[in-house]
C-alpha atoms as a PDB file:
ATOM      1  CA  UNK A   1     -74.443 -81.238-155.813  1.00  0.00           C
ATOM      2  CA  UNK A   2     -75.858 -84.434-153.907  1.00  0.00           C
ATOM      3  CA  UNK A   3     -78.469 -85.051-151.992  1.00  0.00           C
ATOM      4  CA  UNK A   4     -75.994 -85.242-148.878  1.00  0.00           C
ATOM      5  CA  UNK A   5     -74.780 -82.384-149.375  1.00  0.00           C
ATOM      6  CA  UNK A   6     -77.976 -80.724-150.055  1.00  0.00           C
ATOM      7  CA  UNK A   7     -79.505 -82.316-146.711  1.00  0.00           C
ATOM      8  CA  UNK A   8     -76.896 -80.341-144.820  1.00  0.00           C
ATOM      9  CA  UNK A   9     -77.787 -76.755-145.216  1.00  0.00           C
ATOM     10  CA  UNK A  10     -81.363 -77.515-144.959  1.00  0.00           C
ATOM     11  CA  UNK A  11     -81.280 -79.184-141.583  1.00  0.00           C
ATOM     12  CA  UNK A  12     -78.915 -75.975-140.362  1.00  0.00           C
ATOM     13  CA  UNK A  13     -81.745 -73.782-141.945  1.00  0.00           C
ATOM     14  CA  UNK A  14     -84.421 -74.963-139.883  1.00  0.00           C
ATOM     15  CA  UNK A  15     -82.761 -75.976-136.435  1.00  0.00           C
ATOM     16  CA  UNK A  16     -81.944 -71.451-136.150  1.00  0.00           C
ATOM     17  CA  UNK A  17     -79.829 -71.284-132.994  1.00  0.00           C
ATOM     18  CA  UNK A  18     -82.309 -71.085-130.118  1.00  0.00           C
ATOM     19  CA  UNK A  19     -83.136 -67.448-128.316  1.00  0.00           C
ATOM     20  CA  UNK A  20     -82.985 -67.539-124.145  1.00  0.00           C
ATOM     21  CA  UNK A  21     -84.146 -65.529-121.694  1.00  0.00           C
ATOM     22  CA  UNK A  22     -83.190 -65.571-118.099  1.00  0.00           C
ATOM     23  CA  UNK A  23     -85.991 -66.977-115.781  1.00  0.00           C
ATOM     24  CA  UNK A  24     -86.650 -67.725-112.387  1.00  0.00           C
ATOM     25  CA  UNK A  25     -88.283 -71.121-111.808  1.00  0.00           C
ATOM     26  CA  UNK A  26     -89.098 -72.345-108.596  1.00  0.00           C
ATOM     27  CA  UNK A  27     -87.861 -75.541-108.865  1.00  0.00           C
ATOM     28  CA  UNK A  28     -85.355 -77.345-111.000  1.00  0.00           C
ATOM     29  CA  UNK A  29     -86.311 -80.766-111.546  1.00  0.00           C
ATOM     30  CA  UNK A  30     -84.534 -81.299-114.552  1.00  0.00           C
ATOM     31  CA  UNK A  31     -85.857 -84.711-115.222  1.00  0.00           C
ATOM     32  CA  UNK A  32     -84.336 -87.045-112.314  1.00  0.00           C
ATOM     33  CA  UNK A  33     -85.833 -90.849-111.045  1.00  0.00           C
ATOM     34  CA  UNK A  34     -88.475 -91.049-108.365  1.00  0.00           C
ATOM     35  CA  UNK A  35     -87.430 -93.201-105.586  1.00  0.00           C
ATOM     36  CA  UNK A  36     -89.495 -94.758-102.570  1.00  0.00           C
ATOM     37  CA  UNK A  37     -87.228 -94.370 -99.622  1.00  0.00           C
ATOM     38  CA  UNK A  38     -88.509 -96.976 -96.401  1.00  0.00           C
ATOM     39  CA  UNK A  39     -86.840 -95.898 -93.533  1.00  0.00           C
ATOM     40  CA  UNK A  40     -87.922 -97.313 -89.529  1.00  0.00           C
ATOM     41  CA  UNK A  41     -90.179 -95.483 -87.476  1.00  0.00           C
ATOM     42  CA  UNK A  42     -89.460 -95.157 -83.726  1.00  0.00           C
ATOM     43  CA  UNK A  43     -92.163 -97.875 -82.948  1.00  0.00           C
ATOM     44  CA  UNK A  44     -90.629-100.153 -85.835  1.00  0.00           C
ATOM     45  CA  UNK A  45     -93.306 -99.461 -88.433  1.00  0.00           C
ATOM     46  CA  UNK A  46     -91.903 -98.348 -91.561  1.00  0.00           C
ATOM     47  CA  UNK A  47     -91.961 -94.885 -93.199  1.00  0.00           C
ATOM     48  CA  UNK A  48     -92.300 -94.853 -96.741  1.00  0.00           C
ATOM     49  CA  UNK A  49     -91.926 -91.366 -98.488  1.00  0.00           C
ATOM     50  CA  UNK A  50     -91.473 -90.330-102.293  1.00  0.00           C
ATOM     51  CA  UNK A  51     -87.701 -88.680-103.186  1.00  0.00           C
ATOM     52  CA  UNK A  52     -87.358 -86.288-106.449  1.00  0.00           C
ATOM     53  CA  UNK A  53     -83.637 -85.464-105.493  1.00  0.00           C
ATOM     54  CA  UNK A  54     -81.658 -88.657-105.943  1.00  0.00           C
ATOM     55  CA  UNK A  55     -78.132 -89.386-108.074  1.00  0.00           C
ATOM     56  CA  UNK A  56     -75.685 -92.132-107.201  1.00  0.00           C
ATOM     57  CA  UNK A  57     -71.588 -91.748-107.540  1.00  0.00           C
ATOM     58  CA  UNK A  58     -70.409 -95.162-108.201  1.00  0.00           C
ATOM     59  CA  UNK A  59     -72.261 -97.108-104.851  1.00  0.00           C
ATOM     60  CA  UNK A  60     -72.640 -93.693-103.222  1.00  0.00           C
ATOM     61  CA  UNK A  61     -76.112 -92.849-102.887  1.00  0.00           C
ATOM     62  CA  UNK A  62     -77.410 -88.787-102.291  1.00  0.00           C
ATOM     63  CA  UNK A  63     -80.759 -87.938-101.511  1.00  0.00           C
ATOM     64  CA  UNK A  64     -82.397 -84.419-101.080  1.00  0.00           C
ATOM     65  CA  UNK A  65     -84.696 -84.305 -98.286  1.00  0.00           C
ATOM     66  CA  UNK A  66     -87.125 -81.721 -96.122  1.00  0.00           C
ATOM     67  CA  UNK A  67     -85.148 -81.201 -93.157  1.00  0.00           C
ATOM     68  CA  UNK A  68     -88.370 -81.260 -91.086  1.00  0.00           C
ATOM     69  CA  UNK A  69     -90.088 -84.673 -92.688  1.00  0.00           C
ATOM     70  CA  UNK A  70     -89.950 -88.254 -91.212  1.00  0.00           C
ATOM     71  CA  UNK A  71     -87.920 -89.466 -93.504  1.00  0.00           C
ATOM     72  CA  UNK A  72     -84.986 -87.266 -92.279  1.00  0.00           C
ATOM     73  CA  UNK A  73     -85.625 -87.801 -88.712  1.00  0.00           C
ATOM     74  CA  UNK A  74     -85.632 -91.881 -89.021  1.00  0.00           C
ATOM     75  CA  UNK A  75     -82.429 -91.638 -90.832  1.00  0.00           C
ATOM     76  CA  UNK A  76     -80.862 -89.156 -88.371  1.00  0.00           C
ATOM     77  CA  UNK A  77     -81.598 -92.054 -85.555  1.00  0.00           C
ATOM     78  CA  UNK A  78     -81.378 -95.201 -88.275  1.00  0.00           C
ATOM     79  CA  UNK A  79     -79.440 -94.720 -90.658  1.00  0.00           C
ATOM     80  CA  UNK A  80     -80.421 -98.444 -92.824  1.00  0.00           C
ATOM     81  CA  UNK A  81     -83.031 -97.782 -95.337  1.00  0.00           C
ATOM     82  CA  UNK A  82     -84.296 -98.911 -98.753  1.00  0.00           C
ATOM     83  CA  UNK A  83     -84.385 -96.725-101.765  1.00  0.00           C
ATOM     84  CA  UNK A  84     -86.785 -98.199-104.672  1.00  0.00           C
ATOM     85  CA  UNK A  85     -86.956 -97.088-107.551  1.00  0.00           C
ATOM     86  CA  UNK A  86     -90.881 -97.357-109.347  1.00  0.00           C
ATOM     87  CA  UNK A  87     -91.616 -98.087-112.866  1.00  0.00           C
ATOM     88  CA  UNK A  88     -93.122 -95.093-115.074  1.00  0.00           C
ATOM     89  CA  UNK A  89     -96.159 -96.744-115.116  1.00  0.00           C
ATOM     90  CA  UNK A  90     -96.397 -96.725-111.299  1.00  0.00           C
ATOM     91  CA  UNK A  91     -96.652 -93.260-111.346  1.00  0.00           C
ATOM     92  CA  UNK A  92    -100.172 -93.387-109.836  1.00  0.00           C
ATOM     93  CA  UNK A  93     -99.070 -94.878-106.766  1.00  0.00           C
ATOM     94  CA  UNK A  94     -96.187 -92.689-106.250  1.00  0.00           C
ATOM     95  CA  UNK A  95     -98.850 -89.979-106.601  1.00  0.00           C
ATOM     96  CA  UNK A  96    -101.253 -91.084-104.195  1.00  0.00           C
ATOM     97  CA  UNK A  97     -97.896 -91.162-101.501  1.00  0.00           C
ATOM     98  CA  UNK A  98     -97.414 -87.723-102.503  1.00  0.00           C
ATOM     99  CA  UNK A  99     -99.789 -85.161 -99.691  1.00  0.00           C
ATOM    100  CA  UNK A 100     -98.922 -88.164 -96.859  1.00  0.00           C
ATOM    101  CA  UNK A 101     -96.758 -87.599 -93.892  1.00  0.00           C
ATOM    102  CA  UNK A 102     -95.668 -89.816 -91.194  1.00  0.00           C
ATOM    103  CA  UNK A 103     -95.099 -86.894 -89.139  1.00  0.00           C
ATOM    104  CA  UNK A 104     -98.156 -86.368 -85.960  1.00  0.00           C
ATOM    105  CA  UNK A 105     -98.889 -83.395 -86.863  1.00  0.00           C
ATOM    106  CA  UNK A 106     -98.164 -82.262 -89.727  1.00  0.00           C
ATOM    107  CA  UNK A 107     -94.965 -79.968 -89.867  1.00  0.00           C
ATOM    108  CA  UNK A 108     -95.065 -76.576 -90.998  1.00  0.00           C
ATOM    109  CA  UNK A 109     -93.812 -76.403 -94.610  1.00  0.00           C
ATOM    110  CA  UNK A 110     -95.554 -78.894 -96.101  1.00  0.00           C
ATOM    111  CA  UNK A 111     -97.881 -78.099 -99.138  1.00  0.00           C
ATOM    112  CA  UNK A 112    -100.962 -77.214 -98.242  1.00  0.00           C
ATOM    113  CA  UNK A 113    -103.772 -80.497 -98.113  1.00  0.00           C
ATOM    114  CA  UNK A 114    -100.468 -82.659 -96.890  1.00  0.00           C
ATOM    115  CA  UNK A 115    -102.053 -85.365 -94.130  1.00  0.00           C
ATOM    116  CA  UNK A 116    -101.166 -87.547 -91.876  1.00  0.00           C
ATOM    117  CA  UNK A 117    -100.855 -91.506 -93.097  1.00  0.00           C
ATOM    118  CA  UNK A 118     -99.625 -94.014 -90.755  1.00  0.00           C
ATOM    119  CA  UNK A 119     -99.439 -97.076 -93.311  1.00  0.00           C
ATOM    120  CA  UNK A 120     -97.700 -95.588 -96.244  1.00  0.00           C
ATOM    121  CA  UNK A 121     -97.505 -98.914 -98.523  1.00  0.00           C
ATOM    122  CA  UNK A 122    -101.415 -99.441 -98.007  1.00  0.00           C
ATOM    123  CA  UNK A 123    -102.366 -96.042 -98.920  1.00  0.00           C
ATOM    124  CA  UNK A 124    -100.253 -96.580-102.249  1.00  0.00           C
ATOM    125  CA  UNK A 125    -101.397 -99.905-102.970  1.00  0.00           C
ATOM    126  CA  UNK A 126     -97.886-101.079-102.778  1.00  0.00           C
ATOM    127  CA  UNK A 127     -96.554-104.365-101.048  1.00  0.00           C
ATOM    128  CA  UNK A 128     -93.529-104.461 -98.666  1.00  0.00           C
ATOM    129  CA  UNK A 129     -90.635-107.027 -98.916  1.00  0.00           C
ATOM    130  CA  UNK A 130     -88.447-108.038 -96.131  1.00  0.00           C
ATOM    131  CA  UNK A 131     -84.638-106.473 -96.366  1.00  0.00           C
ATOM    132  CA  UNK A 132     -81.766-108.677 -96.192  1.00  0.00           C
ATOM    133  CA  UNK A 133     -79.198-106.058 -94.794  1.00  0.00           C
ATOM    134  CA  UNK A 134     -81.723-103.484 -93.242  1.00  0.00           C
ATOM    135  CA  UNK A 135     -84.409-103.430 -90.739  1.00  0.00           C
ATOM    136  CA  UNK A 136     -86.905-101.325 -93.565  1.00  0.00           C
ATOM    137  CA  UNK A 137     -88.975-102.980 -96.396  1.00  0.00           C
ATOM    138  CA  UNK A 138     -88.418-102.698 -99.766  1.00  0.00           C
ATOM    139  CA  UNK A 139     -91.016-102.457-102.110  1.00  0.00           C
ATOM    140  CA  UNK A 140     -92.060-105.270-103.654  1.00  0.00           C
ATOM    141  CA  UNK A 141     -93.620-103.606-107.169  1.00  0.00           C
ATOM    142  CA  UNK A 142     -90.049-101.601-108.101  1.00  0.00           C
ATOM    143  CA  UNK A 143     -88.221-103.822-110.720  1.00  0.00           C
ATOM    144  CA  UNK A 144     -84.813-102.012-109.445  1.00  0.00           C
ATOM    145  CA  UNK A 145     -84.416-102.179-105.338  1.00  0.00           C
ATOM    146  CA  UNK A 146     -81.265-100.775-103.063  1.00  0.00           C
ATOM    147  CA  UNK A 147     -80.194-101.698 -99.104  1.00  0.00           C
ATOM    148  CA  UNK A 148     -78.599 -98.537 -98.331  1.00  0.00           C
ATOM    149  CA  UNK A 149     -76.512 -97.039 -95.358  1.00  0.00           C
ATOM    150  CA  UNK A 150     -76.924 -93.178 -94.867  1.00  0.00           C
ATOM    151  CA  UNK A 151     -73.121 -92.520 -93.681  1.00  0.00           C
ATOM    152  CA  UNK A 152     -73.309 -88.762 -93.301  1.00  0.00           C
ATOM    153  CA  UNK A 153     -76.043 -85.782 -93.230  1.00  0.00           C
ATOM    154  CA  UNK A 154     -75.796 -81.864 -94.182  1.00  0.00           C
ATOM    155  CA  UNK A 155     -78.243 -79.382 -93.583  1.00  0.00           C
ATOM    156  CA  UNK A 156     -78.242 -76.883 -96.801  1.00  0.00           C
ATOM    157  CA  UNK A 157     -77.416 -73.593 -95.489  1.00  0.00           C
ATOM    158  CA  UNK A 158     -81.065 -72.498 -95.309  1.00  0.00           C
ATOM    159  CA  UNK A 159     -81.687 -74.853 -92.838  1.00  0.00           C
ATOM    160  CA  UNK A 160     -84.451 -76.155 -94.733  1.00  0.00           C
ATOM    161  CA  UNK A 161     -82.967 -79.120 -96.738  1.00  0.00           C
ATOM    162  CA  UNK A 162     -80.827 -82.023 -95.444  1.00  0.00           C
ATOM    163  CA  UNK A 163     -78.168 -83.575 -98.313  1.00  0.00           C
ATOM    164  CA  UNK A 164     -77.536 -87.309 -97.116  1.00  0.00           C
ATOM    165  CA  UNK A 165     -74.476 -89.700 -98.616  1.00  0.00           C
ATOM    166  CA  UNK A 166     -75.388 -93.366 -98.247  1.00  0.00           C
ATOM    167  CA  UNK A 167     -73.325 -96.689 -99.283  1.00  0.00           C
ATOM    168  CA  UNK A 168     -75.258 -99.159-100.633  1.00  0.00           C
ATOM    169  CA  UNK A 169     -74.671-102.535 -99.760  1.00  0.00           C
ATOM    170  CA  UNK A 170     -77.067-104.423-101.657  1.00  0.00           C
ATOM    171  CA  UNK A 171     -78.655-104.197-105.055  1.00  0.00           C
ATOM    172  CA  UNK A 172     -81.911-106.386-106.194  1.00  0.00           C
ATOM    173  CA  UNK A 173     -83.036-106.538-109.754  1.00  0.00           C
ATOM    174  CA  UNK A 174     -86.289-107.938-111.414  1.00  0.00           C
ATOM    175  CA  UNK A 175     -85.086-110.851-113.819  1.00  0.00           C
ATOM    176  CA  UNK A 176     -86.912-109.312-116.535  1.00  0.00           C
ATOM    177  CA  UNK A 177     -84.649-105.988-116.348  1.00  0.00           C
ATOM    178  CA  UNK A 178     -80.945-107.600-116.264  1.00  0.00           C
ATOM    179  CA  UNK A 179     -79.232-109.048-119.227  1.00  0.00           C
ATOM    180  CA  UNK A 180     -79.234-112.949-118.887  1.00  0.00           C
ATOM    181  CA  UNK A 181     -75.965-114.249-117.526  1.00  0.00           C
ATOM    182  CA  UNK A 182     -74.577-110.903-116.185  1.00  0.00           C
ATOM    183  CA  UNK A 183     -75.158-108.531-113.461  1.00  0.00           C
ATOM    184  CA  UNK A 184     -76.200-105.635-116.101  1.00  0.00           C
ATOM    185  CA  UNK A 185     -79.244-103.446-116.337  1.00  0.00           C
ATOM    186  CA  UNK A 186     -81.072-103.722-119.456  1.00  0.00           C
ATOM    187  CA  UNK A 187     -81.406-100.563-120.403  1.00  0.00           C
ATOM    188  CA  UNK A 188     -83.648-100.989-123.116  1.00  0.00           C
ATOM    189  CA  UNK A 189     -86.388-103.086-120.598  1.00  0.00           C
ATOM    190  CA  UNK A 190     -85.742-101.022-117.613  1.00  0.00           C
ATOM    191  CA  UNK A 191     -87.604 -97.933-117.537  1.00  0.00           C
ATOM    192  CA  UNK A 192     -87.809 -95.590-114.596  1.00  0.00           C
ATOM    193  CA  UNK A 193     -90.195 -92.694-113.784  1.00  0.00           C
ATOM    194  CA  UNK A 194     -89.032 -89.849-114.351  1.00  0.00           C
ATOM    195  CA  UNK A 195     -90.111 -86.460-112.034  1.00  0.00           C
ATOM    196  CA  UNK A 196     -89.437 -83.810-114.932  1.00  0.00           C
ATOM    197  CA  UNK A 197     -90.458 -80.362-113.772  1.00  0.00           C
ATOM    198  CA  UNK A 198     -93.431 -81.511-111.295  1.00  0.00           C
ATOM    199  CA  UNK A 199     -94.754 -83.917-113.978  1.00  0.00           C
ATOM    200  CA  UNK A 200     -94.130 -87.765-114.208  1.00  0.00           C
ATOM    201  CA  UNK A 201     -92.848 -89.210-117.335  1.00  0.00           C
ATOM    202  CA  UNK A 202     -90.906 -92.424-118.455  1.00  0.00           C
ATOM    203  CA  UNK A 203     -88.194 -92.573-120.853  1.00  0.00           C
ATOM    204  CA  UNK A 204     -87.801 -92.854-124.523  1.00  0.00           C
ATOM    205  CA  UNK A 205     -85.885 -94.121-127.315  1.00  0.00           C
ATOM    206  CA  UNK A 206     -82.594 -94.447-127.363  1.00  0.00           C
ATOM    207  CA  UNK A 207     -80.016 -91.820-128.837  1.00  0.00           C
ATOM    208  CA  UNK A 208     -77.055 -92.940-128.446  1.00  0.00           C
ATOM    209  CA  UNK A 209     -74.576 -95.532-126.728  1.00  0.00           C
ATOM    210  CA  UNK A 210     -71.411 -94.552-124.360  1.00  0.00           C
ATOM    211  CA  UNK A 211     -67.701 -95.928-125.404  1.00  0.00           C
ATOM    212  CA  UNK A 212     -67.953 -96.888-121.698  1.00  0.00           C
ATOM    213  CA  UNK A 213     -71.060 -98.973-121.862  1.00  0.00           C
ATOM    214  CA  UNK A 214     -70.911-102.870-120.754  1.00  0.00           C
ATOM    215  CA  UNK A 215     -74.354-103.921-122.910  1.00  0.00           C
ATOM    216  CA  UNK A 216     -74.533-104.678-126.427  1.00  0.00           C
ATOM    217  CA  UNK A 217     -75.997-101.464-128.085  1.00  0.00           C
ATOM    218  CA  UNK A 218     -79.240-102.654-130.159  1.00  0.00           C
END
């Protein structure tokens, strides 16, 4: 017998199939991006608030949001934002936007130590960059930026969430994440914080590489 076809067996031998249980976690974070949403106060100052609940459909952008935070409200009244998406090793920052509100006062359902912050990107450290399509700043750190219009919002059917569909209409890119000459993502220099289960982490290597993929794999 080879050694391939000894290898075989022994990797099924130790890789048993796995035992579950049924659980009841309170959240299910499953590993998605962290975005910075900037959406326009009533006065014109911008909001900026931390999103764990974000995937994108082609240029449709959906973000889960606390139906009672100011994030919600400014996009119920205008809907142009930006969504930016940090760097894993920004995850301090994001952090630090984390117990702030720009609601006056505080509204009920927010964690408890949550406080009131009326300049969001000076609290985080974090610069703001004029829009091109939307009255909100983008934020100048995040390597990967969108202009976004929110088109349509649901309330879950607790009342306490608020599902919103946006179009994008603008993408911005640091330099150093897009493939020369093209209008690609580089996946292997663009790497996102990840929110995985209430903890922040970044990705690693890769696995694999999709028959649909438009980059070179490595």
């Amino acid at each position: 017998m080879n050694t391939e076809q000894q290898t075989g067996p022994a990797r099924a031998a130790a890789s048993p199939t796995p035992e579950h249980r049924t659980i009841r976690p309170r959240i299910l974070y499953f590993g998605t991006p962290v975005v910075l949403v900037s959406t326009a106060n009533d006065d014109g100052t911008p909001n900026l608030a931390p999103i764990s609940s974000v995937w994108a459909l082609g240029h449709l952008l959906v973000l889960g949001l606390g139906a009672t935070g100011q994030t919600a409200r400014n996009l119920a009244e205008r809907p142009g934002f930006a969504a930016c998406f940090p760097a894993a090793e920004d995850w301090s920052r994001v952090e630090r936007l984390a117990p702030l509100t720009g609601r006056d006062p505080v509204p009920p359902g927010k964690p408890p130590g949550c406080r009131f912050e009326a300049d969001k990107f000076a609290a985080a450290g974090l610069t703001p960059q004029e829009s091109e399509l939307v009255a909100p700043p983008r934020v100048a750190e995040c390597p990967l930026q969108l202009e976004a219009r929110a088109v349509r919002a649901d309330a879950d059917a607790s009342g306490d969430l608020v599902v919103v569909q946006a179009d994008v209409l603008r993408v911005h890119a640091d330099t150093r994440v897009v493939v020369p000459g093209t209008d690609h993502v580089d996946p292997s220099r663009w790497n996102p914080l990840i929110y995985n289960f209430r903890h922040y982490f970044g990705l690693g290597r890769q696995h694999g590489h999709s028959h649909r993929s438009e980059t070179p794999a490595p």
